[in-house]
C-alpha atoms as a PDB file:
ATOM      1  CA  UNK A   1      12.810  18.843   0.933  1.00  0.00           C
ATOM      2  CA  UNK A   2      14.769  18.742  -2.530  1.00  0.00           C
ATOM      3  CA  UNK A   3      15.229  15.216  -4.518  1.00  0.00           C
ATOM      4  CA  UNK A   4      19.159  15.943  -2.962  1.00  0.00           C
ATOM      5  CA  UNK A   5      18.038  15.898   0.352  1.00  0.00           C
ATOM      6  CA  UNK A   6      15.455  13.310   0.034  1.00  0.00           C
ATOM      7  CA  UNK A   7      16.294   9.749   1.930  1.00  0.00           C
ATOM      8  CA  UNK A   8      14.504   7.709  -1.233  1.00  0.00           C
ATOM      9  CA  UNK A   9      16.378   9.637  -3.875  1.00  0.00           C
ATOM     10  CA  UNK A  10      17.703   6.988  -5.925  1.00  0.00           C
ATOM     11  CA  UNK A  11      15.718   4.800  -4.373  1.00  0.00           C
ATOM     12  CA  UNK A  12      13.548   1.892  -6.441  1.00  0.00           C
ATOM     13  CA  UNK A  13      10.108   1.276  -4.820  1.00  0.00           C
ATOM     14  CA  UNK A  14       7.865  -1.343  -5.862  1.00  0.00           C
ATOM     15  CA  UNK A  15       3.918  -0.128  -5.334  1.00  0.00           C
ATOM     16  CA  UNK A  16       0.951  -2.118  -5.880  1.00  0.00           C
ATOM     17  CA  UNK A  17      -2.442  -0.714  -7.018  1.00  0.00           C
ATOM     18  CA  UNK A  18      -1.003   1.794  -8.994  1.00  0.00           C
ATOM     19  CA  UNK A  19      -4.073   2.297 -10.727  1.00  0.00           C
ATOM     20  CA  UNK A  20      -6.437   3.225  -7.812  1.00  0.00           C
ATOM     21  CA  UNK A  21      -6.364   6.766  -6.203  1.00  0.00           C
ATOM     22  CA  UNK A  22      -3.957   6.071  -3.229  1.00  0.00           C
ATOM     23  CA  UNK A  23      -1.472   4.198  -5.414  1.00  0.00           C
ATOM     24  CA  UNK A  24      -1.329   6.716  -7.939  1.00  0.00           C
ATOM     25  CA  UNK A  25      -0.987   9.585  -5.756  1.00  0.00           C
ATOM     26  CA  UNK A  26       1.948   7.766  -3.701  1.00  0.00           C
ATOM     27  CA  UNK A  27       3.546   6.889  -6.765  1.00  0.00           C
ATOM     28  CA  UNK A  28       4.047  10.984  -7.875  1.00  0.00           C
ATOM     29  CA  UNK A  29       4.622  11.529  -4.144  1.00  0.00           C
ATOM     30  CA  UNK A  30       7.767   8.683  -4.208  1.00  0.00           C
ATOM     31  CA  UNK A  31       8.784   9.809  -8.078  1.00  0.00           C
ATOM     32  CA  UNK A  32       8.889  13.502  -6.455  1.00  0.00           C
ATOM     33  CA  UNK A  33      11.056  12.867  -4.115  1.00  0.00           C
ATOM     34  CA  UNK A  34      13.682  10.665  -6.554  1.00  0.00           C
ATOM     35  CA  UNK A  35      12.643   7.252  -6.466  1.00  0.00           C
ATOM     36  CA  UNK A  36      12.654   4.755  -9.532  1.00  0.00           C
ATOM     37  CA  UNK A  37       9.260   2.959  -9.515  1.00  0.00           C
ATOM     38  CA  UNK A  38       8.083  -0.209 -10.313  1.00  0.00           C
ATOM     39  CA  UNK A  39       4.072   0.064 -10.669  1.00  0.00           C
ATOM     40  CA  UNK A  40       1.799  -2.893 -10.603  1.00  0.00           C
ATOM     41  CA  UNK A  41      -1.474  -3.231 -11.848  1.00  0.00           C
ATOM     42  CA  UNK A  42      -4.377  -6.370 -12.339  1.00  0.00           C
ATOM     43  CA  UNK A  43      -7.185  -4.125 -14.172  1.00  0.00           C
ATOM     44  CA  UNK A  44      -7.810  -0.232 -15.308  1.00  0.00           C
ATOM     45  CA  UNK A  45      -4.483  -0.402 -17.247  1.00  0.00           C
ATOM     46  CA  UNK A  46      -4.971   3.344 -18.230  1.00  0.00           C
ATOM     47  CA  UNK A  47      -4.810   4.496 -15.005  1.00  0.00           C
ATOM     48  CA  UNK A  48      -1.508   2.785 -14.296  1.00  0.00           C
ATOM     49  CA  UNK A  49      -0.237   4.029 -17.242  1.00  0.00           C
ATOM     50  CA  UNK A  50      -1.259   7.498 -16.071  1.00  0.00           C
ATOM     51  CA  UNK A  51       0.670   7.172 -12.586  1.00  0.00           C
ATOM     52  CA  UNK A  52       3.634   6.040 -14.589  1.00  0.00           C
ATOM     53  CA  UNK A  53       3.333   9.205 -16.942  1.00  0.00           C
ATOM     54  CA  UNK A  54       3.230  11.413 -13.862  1.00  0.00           C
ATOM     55  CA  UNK A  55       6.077   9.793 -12.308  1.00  0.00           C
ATOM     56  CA  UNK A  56       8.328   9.975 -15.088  1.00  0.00           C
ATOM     57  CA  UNK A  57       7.236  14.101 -15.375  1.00  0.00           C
ATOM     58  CA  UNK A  58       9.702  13.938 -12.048  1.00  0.00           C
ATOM     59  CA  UNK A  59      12.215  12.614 -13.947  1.00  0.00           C
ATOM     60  CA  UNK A  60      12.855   9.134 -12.802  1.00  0.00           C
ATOM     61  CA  UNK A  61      12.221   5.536 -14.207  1.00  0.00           C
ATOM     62  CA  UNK A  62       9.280   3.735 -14.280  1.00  0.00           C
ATOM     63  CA  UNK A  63       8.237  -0.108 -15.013  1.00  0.00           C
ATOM     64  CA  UNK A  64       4.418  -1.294 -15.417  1.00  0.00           C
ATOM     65  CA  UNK A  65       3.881  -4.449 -14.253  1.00  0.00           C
ATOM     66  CA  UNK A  66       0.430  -6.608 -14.681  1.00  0.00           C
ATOM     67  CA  UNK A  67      -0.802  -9.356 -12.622  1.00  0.00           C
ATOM     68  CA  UNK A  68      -3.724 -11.108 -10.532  1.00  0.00           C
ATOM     69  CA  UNK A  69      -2.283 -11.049  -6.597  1.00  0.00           C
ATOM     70  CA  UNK A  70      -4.716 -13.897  -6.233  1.00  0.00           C
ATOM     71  CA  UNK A  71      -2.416 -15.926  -7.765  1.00  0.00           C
ATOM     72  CA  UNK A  72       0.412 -16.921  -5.424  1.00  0.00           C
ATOM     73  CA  UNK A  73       3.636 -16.577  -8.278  1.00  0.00           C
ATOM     74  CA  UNK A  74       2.818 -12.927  -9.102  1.00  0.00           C
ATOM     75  CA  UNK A  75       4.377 -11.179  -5.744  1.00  0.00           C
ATOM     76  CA  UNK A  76       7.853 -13.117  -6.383  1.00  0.00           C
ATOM     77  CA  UNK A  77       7.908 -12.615 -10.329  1.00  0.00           C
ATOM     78  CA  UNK A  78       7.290  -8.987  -9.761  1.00  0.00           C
ATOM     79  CA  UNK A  79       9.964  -8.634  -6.853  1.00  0.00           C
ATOM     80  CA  UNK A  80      11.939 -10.432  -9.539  1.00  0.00           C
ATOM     81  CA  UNK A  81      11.369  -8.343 -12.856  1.00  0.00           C
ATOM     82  CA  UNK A  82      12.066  -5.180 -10.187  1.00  0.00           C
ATOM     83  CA  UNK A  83      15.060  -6.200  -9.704  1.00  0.00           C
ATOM     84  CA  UNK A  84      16.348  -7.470 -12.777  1.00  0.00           C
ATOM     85  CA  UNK A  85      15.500  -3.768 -14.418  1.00  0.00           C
ATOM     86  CA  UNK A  86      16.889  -1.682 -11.783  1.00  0.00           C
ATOM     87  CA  UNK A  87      19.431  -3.852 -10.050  1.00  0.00           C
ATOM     88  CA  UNK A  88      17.449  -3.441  -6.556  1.00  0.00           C
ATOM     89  CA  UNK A  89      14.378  -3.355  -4.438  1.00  0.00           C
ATOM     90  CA  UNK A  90      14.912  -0.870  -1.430  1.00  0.00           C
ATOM     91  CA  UNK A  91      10.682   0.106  -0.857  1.00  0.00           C
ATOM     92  CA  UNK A  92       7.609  -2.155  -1.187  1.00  0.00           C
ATOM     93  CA  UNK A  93       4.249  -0.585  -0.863  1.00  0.00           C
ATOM     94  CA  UNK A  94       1.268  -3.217  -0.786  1.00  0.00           C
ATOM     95  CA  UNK A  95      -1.162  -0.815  -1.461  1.00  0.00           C
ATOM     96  CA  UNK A  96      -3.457  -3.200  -3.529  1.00  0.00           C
ATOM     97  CA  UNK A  97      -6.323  -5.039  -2.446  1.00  0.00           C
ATOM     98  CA  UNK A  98      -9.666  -6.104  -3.198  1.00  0.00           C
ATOM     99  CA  UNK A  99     -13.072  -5.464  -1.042  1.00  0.00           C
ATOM    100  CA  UNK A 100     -16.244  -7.008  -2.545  1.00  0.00           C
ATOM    101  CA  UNK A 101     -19.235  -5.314   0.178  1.00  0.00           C
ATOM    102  CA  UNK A 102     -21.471  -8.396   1.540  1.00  0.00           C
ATOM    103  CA  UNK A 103     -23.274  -9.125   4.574  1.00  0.00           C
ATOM    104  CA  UNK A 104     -21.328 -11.641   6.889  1.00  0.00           C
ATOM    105  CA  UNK A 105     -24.197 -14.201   5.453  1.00  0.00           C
ATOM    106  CA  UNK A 106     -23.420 -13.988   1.862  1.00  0.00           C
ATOM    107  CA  UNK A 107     -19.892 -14.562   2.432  1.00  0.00           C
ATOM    108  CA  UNK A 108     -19.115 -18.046   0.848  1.00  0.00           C
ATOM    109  CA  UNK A 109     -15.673 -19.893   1.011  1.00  0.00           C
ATOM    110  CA  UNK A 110     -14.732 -18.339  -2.257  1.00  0.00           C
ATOM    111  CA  UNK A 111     -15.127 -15.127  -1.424  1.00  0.00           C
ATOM    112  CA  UNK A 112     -13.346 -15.302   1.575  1.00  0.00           C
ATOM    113  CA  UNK A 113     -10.329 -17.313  -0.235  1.00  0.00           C
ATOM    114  CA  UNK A 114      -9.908 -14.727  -2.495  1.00  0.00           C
ATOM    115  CA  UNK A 115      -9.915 -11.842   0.203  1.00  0.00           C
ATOM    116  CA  UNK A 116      -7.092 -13.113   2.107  1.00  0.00           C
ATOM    117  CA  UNK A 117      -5.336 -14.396  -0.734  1.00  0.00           C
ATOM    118  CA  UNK A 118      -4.967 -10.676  -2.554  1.00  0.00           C
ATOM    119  CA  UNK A 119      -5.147  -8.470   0.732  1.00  0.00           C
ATOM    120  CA  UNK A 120      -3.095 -10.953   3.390  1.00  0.00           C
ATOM    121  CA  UNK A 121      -1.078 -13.494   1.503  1.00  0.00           C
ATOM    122  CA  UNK A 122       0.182 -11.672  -1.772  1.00  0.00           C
ATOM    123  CA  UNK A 123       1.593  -8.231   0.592  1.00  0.00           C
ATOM    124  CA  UNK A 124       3.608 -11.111   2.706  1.00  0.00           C
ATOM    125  CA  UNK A 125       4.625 -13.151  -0.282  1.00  0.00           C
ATOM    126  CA  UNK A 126       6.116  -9.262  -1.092  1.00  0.00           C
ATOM    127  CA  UNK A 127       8.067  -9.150   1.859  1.00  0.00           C
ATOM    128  CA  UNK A 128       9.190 -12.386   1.662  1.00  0.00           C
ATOM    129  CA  UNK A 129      10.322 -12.394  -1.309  1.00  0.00           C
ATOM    130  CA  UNK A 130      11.869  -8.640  -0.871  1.00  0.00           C
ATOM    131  CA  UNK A 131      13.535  -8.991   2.531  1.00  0.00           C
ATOM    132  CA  UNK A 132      16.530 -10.692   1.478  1.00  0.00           C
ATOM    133  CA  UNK A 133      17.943  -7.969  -0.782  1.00  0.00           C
ATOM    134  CA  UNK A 134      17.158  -5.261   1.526  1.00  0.00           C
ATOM    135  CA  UNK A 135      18.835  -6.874   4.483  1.00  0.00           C
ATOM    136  CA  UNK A 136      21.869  -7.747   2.936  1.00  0.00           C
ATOM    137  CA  UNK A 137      22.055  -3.561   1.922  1.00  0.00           C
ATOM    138  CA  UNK A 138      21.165  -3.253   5.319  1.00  0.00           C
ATOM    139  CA  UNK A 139      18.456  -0.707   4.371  1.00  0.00           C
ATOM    140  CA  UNK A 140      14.772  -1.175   3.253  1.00  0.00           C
ATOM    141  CA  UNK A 141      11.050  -0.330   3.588  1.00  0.00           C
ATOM    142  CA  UNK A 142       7.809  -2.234   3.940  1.00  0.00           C
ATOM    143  CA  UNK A 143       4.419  -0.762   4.249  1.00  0.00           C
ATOM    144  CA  UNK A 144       1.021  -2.635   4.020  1.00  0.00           C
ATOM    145  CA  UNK A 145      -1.844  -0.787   3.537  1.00  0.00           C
ATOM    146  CA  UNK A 146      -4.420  -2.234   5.535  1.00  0.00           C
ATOM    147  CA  UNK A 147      -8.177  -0.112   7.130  1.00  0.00           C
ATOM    148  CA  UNK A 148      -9.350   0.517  10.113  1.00  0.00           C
ATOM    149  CA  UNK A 149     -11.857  -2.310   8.869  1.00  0.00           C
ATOM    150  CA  UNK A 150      -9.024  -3.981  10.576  1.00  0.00           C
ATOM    151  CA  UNK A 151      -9.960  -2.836  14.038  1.00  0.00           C
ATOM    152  CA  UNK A 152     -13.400  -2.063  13.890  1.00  0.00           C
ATOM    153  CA  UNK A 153     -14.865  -4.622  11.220  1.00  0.00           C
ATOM    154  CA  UNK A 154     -15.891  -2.074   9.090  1.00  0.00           C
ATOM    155  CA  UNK A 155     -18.723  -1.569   6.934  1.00  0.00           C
ATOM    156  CA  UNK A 156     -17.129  -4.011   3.156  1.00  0.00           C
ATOM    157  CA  UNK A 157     -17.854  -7.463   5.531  1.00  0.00           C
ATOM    158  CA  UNK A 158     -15.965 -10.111   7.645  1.00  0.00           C
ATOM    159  CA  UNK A 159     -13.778 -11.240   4.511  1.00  0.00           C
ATOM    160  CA  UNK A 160     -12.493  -7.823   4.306  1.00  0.00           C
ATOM    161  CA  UNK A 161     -12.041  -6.960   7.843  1.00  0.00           C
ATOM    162  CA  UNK A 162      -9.722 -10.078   9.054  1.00  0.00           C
ATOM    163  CA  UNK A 163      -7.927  -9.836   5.408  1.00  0.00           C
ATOM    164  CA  UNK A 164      -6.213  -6.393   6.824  1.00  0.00           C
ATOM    165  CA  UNK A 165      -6.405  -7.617  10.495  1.00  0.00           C
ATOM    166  CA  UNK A 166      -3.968 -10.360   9.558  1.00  0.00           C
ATOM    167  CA  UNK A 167      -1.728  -7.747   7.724  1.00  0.00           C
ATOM    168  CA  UNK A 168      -1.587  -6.710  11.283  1.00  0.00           C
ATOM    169  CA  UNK A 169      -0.090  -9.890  12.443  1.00  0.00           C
ATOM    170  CA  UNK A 170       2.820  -9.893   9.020  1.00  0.00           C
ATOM    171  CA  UNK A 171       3.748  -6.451  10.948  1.00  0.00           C
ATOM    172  CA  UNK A 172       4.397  -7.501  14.204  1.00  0.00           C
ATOM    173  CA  UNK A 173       5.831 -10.231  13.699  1.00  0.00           C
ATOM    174  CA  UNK A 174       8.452  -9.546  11.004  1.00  0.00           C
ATOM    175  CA  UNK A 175       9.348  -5.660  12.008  1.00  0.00           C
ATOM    176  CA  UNK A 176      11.448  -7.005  15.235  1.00  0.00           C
ATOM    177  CA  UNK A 177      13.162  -9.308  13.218  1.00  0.00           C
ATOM    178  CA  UNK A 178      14.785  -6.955  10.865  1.00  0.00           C
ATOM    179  CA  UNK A 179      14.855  -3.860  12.702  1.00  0.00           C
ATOM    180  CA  UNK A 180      18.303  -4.276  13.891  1.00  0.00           C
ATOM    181  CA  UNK A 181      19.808  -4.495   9.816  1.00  0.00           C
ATOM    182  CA  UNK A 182      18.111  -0.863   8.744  1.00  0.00           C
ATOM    183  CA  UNK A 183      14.415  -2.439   7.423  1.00  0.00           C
ATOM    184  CA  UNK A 184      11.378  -1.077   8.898  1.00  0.00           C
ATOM    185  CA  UNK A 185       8.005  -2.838   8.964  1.00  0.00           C
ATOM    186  CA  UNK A 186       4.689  -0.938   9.357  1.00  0.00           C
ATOM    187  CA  UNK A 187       0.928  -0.064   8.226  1.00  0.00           C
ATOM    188  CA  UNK A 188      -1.092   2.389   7.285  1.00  0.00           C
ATOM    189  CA  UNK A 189      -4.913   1.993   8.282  1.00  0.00           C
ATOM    190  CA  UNK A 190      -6.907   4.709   6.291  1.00  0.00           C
ATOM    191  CA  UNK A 191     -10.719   4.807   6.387  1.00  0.00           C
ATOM    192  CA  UNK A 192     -13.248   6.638   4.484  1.00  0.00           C
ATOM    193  CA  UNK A 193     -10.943   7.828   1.599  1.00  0.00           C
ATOM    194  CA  UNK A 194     -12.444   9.635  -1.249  1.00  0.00           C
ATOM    195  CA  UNK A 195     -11.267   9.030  -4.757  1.00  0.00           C
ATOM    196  CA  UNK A 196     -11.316   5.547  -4.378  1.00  0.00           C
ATOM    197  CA  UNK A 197     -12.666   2.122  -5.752  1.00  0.00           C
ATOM    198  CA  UNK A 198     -13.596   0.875  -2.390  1.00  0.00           C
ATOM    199  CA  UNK A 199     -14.822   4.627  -1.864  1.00  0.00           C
ATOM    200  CA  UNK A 200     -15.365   6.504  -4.899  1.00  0.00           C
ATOM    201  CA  UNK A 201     -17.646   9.771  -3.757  1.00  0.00           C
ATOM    202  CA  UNK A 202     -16.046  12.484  -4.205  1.00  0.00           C
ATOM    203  CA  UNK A 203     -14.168  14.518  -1.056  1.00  0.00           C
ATOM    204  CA  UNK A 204     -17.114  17.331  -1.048  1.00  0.00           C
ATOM    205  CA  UNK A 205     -19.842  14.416  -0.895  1.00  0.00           C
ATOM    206  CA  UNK A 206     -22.609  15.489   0.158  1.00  0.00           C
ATOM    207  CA  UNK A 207     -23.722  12.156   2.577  1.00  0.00           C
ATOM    208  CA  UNK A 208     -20.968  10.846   4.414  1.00  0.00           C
ATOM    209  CA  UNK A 209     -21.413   6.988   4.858  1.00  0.00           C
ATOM    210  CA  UNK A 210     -20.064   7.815   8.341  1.00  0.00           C
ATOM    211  CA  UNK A 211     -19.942  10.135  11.058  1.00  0.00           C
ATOM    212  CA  UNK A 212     -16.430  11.757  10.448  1.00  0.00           C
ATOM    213  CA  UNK A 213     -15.877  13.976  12.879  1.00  0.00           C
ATOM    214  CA  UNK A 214     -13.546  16.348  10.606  1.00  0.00           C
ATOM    215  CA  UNK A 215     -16.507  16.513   8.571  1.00  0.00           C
ATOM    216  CA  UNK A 216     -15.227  14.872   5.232  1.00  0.00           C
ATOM    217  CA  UNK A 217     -13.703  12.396   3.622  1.00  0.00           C
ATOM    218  CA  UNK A 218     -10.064  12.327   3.353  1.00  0.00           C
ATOM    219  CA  UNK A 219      -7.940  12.438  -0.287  1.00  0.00           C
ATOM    220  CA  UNK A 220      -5.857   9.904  -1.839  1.00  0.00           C
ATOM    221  CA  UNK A 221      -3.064  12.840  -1.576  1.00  0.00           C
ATOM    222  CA  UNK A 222      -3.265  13.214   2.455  1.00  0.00           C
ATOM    223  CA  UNK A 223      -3.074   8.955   2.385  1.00  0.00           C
ATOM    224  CA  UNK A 224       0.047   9.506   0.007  1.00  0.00           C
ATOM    225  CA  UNK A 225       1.511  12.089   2.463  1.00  0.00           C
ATOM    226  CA  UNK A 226       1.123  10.171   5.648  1.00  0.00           C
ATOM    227  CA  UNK A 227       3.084   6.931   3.681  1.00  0.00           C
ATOM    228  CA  UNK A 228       5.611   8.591   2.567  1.00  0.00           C
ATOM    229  CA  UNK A 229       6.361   9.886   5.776  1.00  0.00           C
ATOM    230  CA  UNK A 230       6.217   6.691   7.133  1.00  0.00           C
ATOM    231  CA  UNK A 231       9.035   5.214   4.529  1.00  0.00           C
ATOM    232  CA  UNK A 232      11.492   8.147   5.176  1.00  0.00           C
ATOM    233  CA  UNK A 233      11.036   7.689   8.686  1.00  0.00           C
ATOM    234  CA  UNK A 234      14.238   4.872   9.601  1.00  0.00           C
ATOM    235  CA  UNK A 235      13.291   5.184  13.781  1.00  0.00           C
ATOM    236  CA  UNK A 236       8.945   4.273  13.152  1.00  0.00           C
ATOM    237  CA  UNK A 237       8.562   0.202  13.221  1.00  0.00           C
ATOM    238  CA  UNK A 238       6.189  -2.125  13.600  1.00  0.00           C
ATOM    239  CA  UNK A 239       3.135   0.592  14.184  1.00  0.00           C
ATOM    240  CA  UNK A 240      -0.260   0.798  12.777  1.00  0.00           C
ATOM    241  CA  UNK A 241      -0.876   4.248  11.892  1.00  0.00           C
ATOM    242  CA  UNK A 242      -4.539   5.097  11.333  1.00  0.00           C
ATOM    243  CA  UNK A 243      -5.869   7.814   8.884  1.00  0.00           C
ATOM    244  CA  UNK A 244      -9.173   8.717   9.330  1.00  0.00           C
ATOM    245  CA  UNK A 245     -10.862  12.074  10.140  1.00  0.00           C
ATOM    246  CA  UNK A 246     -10.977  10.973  14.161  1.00  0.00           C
ATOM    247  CA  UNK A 247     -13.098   8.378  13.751  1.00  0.00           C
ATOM    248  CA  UNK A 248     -10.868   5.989  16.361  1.00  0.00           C
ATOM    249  CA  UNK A 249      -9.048   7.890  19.068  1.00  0.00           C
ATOM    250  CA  UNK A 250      -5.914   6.137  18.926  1.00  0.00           C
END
């Protein structure tokens, strides 16, 4: 597909995690196909600024922002500065998130606040704040990434798990509601992604912390793939899509 024939060219798509392996790689994927990015960041600045370099190599725009999704006036301001730089907000990606590994009885209150506030709250506070421009341009795209933690409860703890179960919940209930004005609602459940903070072996590792039946880990480029298809598709709504070498057969 050229950047002519691409449904985001000309676009402006706001990702989160920029920084980490699946943000970064989505960002070229989106900046390859002719979308102006907005790339957000709380640590590893260098990286971000990396993903933004590689965007711009494609030839469109790029804006860095910085922020802690823990704290609940980030996800508007950043919907905000998005805007007022490229007059519009047509894609948000809440790709970021935070997974701290602990048994279920080391998991204090803190912990757990802080979980749901950066994975569960902050990607709705996005939405929220980014619906109202895309429905009255009757076009827009939301995607949470969530895990199949999610479904299964995973290996990072119960924090982690019912953070992305409840981005579950966002996606059913607000896809129906816009579906008829030309926004789509959906998420993307990886597992066992190389490359990563939450999994940073290698794809080739030599121990897989799982039994995968394609025999690896997958790559922050397949994840990348698999979204973007996902936000060019204008028919797919409130699904979760899982990503992860057949480890759940659904």
């Amino acid at each position: 597909m050229s950047t002519l024939d691409s449904p985001v060219a000309g676009r402006v798509a706001l990702v989160t995690g920029a920084s980490g392996g699946i943000g970064s790689a989505l960002a070229v994927r989106l900046a390859r196909a002719g979308a102006d990015l907005a790339l957000t960041y709380t640590s590893h600045r260098d990286d971000a600024e990396r993903a933004a370099s590689s965007a711009r190599d494609h030839g469109v725009r790029t804006l860095l922002l910085h922020g802690d999704l823990a704290d609940p006036t980030v996800p508007g301001r950043w919907v905000q500065e998005t805007g007022a730089e490229f007059g519009r907000l047509d894609i948000v990606v809440a790709n970021a998130g935070t997974g701290r590994q602990l048994p279920w009885d080391e998991v204090d209150a803190g912990i757990w606040d802080t979980t749901m506030a950066v994975n569960a709250r902050a990607p709705f506070l996005l939405a929220q704040a980014a619906l109202p421009g895309m429905l009255d341009r009757n076009w827009g795209r939301i995607l949470m990434v969530s895990s199949i933690a999610a479904i299964t409860g995973g290996l990072v703890g119960p924090h982690y798990a019912a953070s992305k179960a409840a981005l579950h919940g966002v996606v059913h209930h607000l896809a129906p509601r816009v579906a008829g004005q030309g926004v789509t609602v959906n998420a993307l459940a990886p597992a066992l992604v190389g490359g990563t903070r939450i999994l940073p072996t290698g794809p080739d590792a030599a121990e897989l912390p799982a039994p995968i039946p394609a025999g690896r880990l997958g790559e922050p480029g397949e994840v990348a793939d698999l979204a973007f298809a996902m936000l060019t598709n204008g028919y797919l709504t409130n699904k979760v899509i899982t990503l992860d070498g057949g480890l759940l057969p659904r």
